[in-house]
N, C-alpha and C. Protein backbone atom coordinates (compact mmCIF):
# COMPACT_ATOMS: atom_id res chain seq x y z
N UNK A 1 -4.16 -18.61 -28.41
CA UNK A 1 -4.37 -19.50 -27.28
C UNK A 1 -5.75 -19.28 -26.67
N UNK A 2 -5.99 -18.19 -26.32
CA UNK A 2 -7.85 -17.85 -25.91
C UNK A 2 -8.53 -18.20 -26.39
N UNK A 3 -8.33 -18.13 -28.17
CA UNK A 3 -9.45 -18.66 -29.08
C UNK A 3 -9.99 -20.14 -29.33
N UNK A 4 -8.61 -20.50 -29.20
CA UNK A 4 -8.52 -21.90 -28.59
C UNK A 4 -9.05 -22.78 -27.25
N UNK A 5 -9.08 -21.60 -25.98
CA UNK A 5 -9.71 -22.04 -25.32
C UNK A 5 -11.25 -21.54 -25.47
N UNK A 6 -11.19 -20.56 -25.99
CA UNK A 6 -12.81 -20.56 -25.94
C UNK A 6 -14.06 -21.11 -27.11
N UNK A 7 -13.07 -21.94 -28.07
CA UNK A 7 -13.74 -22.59 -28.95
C UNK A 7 -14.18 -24.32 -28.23
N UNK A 8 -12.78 -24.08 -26.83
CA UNK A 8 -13.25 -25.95 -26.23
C UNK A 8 -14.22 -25.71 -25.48
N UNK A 9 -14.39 -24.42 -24.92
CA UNK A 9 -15.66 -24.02 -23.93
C UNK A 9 -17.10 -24.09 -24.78
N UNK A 10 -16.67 -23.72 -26.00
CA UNK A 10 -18.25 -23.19 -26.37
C UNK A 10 -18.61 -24.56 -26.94
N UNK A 11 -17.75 -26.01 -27.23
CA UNK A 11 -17.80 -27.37 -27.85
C UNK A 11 -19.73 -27.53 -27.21
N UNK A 12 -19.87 -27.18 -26.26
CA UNK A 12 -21.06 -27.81 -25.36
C UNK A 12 -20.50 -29.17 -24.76
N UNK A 13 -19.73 -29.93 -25.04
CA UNK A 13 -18.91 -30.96 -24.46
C UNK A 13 -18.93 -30.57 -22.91
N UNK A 14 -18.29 -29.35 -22.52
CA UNK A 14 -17.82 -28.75 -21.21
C UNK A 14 -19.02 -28.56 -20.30
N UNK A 15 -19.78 -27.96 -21.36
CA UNK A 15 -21.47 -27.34 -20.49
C UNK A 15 -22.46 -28.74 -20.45
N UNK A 16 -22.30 -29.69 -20.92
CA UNK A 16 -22.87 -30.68 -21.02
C UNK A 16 -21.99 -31.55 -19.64
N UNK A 17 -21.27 -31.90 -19.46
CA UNK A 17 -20.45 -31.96 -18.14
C UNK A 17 -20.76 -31.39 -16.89
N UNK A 18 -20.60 -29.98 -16.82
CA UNK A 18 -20.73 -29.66 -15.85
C UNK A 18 -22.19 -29.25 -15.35
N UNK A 19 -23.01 -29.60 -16.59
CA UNK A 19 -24.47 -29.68 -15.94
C UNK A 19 -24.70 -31.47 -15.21
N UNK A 20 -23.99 -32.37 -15.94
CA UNK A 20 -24.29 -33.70 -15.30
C UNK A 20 -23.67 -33.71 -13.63
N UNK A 21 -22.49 -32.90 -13.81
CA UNK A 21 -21.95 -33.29 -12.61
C UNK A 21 -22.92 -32.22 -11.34
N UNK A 22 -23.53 -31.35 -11.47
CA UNK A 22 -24.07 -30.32 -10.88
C UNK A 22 -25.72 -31.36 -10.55
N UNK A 23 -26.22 -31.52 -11.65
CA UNK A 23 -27.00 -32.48 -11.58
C UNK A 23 -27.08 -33.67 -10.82
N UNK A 24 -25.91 -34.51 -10.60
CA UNK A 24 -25.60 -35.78 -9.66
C UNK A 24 -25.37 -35.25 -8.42
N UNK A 25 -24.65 -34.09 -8.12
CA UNK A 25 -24.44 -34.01 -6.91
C UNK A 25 -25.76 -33.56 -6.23
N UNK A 26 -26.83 -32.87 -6.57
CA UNK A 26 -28.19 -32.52 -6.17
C UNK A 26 -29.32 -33.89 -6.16
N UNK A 27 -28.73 -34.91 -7.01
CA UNK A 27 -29.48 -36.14 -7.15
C UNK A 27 -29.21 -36.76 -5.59
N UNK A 28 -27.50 -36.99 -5.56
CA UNK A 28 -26.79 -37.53 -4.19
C UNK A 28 -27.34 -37.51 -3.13
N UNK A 29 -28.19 -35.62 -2.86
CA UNK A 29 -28.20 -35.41 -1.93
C UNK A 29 -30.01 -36.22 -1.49
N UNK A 30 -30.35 -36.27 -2.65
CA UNK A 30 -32.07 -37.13 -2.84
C UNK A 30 -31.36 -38.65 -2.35
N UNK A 31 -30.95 -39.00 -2.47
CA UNK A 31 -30.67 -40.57 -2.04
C UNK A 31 -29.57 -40.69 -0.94
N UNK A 32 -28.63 -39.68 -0.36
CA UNK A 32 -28.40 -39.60 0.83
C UNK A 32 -29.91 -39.86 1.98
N UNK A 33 -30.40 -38.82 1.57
CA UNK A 33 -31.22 -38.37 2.54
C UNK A 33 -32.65 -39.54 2.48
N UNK A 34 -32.71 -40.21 1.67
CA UNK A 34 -33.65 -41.33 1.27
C UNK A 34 -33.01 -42.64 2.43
N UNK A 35 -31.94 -42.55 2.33
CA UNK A 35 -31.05 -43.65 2.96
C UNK A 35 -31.08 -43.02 4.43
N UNK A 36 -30.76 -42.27 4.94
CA UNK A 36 -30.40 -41.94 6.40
C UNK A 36 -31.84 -41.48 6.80
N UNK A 37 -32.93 -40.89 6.19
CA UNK A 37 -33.89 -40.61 6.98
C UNK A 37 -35.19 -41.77 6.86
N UNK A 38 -35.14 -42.77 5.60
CA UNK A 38 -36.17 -43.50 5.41
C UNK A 38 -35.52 -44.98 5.84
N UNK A 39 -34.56 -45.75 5.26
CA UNK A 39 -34.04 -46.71 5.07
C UNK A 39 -33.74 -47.25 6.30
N UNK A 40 -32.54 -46.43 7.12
CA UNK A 40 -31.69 -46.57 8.04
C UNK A 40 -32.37 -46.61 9.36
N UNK A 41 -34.03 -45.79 9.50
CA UNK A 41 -34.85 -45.96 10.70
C UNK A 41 -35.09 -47.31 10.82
N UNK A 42 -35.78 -47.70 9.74
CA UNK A 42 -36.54 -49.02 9.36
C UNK A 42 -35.26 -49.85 9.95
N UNK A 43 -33.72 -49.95 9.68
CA UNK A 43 -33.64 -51.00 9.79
C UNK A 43 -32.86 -50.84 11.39
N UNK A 44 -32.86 -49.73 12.07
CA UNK A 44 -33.07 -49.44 13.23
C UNK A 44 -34.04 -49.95 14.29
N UNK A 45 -35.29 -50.04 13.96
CA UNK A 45 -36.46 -49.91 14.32
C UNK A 45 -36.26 -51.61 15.01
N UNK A 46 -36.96 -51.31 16.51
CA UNK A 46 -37.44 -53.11 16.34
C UNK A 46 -38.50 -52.88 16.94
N UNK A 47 -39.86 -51.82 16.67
CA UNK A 47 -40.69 -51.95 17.46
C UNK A 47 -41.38 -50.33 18.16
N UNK A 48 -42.60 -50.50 18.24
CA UNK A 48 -42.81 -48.54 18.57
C UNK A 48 -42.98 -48.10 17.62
N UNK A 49 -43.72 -46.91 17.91
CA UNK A 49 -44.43 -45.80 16.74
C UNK A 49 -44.34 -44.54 17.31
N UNK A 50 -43.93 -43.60 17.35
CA UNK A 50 -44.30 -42.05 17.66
C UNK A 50 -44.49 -41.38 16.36
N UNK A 51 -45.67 -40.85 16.12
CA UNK A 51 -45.31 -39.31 15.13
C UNK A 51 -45.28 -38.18 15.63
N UNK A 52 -44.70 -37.60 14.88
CA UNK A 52 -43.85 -36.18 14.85
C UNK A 52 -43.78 -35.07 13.98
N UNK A 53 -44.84 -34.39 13.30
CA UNK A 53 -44.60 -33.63 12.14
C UNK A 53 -44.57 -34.71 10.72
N UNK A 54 -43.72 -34.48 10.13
CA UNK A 54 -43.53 -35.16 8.76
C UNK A 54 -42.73 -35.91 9.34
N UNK A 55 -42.08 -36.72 11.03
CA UNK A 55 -41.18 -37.66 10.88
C UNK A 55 -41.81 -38.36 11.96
N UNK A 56 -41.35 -39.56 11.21
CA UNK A 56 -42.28 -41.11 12.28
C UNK A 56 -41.00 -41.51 12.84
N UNK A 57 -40.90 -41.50 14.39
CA UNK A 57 -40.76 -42.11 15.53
C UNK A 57 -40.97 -43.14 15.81
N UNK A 58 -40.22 -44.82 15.07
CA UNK A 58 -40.89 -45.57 15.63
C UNK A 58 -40.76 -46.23 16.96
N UNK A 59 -39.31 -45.63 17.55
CA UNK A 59 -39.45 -46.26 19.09
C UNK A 59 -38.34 -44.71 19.97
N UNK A 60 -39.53 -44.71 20.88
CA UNK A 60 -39.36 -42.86 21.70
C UNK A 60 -38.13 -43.34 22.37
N UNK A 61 -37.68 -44.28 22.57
CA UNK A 61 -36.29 -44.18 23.10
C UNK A 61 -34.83 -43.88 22.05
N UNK A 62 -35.19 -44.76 21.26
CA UNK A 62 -34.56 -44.63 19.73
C UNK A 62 -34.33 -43.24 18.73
N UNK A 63 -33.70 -42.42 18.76
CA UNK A 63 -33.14 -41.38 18.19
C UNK A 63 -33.22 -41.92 16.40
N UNK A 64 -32.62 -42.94 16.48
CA UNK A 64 -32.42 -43.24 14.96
C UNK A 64 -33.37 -44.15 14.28
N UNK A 65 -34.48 -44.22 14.76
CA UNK A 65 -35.34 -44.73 14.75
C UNK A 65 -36.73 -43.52 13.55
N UNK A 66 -36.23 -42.33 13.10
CA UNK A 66 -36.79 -41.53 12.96
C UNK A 66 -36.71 -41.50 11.69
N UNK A 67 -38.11 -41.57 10.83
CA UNK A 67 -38.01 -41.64 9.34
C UNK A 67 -38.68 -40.19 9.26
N UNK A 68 -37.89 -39.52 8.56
CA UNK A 68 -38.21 -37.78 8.53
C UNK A 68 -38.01 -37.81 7.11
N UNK A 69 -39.96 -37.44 6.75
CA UNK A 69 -40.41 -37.23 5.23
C UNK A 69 -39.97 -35.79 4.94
N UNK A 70 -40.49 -35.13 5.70
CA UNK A 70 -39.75 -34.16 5.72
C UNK A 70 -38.27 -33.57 5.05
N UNK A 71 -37.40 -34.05 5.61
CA UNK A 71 -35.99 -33.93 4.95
C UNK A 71 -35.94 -34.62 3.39
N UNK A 72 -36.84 -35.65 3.18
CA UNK A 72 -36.90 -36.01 2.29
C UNK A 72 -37.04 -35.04 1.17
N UNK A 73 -38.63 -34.81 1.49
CA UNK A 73 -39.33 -33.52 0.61
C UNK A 73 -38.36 -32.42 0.15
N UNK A 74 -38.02 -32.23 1.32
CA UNK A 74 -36.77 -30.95 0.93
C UNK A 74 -35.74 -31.19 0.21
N UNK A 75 -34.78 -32.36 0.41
CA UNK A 75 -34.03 -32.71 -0.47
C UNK A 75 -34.49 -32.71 -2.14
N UNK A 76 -35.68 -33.59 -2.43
CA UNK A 76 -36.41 -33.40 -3.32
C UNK A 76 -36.76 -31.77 -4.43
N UNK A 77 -37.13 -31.23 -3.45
CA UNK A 77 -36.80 -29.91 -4.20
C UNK A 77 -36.02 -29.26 -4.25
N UNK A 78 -34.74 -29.19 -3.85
CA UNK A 78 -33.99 -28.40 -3.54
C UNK A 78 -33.48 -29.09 -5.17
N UNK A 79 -32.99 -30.06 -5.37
CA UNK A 79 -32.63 -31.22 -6.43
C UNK A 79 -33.70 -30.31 -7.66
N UNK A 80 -34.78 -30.13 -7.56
CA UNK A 80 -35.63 -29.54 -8.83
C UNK A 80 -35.26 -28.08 -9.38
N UNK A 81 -35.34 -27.67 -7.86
CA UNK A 81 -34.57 -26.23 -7.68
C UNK A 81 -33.26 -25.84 -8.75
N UNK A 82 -32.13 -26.90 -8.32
CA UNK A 82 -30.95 -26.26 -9.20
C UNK A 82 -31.16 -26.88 -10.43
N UNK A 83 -32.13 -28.03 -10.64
CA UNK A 83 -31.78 -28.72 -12.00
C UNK A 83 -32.60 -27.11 -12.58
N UNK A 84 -33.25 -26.62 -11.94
CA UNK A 84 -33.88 -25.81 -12.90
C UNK A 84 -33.29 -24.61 -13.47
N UNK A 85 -32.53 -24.15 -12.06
CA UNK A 85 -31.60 -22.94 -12.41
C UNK A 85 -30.38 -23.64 -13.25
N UNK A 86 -30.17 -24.68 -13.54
CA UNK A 86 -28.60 -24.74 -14.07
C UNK A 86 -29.19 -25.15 -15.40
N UNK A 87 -30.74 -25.90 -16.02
CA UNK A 87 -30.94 -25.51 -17.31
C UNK A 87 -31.19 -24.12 -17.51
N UNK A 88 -32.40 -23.10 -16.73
CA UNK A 88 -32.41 -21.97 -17.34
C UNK A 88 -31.01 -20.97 -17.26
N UNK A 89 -30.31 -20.75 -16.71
CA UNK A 89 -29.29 -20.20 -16.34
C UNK A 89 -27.90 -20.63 -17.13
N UNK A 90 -27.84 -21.68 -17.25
CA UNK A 90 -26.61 -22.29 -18.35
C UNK A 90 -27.41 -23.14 -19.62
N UNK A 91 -27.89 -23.82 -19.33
CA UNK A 91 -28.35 -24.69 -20.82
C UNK A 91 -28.96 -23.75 -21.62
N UNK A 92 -30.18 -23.28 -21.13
CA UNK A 92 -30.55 -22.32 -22.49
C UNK A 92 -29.71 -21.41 -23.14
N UNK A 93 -28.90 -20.78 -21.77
CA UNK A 93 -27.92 -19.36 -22.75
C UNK A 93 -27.32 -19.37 -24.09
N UNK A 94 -26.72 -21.24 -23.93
CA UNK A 94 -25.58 -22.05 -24.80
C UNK A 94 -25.98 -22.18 -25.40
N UNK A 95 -27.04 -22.97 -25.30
CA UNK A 95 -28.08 -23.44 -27.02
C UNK A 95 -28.16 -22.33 -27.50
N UNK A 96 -28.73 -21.16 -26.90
CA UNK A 96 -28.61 -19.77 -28.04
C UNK A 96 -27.62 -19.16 -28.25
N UNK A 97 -26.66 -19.39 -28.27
CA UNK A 97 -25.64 -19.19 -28.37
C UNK A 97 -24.69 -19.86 -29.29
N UNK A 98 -24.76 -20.98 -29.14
CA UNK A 98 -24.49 -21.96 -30.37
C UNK A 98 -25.22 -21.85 -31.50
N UNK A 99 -26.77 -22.07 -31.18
CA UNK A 99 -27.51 -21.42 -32.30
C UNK A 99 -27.32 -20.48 -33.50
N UNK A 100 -26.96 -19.24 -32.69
CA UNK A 100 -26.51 -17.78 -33.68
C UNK A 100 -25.02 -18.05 -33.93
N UNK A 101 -24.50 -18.84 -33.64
CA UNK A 101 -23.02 -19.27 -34.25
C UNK A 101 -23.29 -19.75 -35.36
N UNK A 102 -23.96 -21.17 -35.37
CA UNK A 102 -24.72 -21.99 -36.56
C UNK A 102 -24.98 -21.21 -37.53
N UNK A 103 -25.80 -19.89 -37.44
CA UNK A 103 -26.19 -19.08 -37.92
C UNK A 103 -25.72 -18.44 -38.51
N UNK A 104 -24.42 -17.61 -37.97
CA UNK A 104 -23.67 -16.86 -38.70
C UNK A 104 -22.73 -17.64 -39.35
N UNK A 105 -22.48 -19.21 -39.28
CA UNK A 105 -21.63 -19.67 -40.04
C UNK A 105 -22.35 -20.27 -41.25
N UNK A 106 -23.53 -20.18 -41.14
CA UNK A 106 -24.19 -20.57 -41.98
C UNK A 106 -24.67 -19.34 -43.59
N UNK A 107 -24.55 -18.22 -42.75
CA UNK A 107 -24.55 -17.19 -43.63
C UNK A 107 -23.32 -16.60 -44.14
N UNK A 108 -22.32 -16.65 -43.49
CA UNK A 108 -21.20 -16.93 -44.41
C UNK A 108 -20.36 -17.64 -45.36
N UNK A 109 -21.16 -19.09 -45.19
CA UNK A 109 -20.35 -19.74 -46.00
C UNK A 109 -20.86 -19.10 -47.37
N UNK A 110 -19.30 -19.56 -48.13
CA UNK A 110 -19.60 -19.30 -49.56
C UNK A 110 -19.96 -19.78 -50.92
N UNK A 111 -20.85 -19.23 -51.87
CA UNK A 111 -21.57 -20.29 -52.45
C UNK A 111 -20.74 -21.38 -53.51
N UNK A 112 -21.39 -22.50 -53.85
CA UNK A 112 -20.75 -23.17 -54.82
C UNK A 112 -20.17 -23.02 -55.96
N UNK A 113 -19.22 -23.40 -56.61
CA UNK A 113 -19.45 -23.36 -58.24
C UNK A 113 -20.58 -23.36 -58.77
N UNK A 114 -21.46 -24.29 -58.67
CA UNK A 114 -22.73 -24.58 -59.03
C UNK A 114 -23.44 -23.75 -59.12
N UNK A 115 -23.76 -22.61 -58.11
CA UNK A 115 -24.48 -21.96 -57.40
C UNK A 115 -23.83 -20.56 -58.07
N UNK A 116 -22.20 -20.35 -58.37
CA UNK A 116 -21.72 -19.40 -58.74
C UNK A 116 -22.35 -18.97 -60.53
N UNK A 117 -22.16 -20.25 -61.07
CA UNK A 117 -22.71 -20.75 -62.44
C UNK A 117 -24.10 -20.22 -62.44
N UNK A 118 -25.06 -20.53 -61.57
CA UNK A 118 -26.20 -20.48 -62.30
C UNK A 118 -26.90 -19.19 -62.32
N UNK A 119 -26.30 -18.36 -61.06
CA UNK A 119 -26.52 -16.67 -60.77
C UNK A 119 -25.70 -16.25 -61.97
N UNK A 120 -24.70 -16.44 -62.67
CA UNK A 120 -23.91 -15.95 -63.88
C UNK A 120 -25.07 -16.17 -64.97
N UNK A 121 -25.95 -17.24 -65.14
CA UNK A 121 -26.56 -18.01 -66.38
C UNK A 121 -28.06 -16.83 -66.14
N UNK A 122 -28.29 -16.94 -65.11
CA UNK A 122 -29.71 -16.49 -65.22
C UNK A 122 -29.35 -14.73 -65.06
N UNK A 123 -28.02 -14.40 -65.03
CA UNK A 123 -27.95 -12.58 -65.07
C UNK A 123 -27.87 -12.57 -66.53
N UNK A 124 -27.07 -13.51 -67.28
CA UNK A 124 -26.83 -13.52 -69.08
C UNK A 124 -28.58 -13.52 -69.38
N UNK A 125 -29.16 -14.06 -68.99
CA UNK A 125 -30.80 -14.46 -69.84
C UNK A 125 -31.55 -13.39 -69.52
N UNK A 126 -31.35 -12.71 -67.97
CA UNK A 126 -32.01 -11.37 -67.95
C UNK A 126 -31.15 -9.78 -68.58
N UNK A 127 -30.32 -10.02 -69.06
CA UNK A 127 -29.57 -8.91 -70.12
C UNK A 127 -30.25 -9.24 -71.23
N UNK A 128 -29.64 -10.73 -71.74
CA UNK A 128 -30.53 -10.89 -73.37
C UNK A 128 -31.97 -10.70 -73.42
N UNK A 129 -32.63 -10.58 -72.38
CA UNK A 129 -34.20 -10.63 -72.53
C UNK A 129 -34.62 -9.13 -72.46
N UNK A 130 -33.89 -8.49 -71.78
CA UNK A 130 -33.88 -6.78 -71.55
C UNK A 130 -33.47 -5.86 -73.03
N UNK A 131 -32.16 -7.11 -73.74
CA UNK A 131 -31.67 -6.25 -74.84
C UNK A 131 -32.58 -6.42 -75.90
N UNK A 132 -33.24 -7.76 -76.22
CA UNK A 132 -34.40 -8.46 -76.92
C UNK A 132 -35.43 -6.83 -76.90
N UNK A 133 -36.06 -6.59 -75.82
CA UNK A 133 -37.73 -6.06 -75.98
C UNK A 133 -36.81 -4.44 -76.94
């Protein structure tokens, strides 16, 4: 039963998943924050300008009136941030990992008839050529 589950884990199916979904939710938070700090001023706004740091104020009475690049930016990296840790940290491990699986299944398999035949043919020609001199 373990082997079983840990042959559906290692599919990359699973790790390929849970990097998309890890991935969208850090995207979410880029287009939340695109929407409530850029979008939602603008359509707040009827008028006025204050700046403020990285966030424009366009009317000083208006609270929601506030397009904050700022939060943006941050969202923005924070989003680069995990895409980065969840390829170096999970994607690469797997690929090498799968890799040396590939690998060792690749060096085990066993050879052909074909292949059995012709290591038999060419050990007969180096006896007769040894018994020859």
């Amino acid at each position: 039963m373990l082997k079983g589950f840990k042959e559906f884990l290692m599919r990359g199916n699973v790790i390929d998943l849970a990097v998309a979904v890890i991935i969208g939710t850090a995207f979410t938070a880029i287009v939340t924050s695109i929407v409530e700090n850029l979008i939602n001023p603008l359509i707040a706004a009827t008028g006025g300008a204050n700046v403020n740091g990285l966030a424009l104020k366009l009317i000083d009475a208006n609270n929601k009136t506030i397009i904050d690049f700022g939060q943006v930016i941050t969202s923005v990296i924070n989003f680069f941030v995990i895409a980065g840790v969840v390829y170096f940290a999970i994607v690469v491990p797997v690929q090498k990992i799968m890799e040396r699986r590939k690998r060792g299944e690749e060096e085990e398999a066993e050879p052909t008839d074909v292949e059995l035949l012709t290591e038999i043919r060419d050990l007969l020609r180096e006896q007769r050529s040894g018994a020859n001199r």
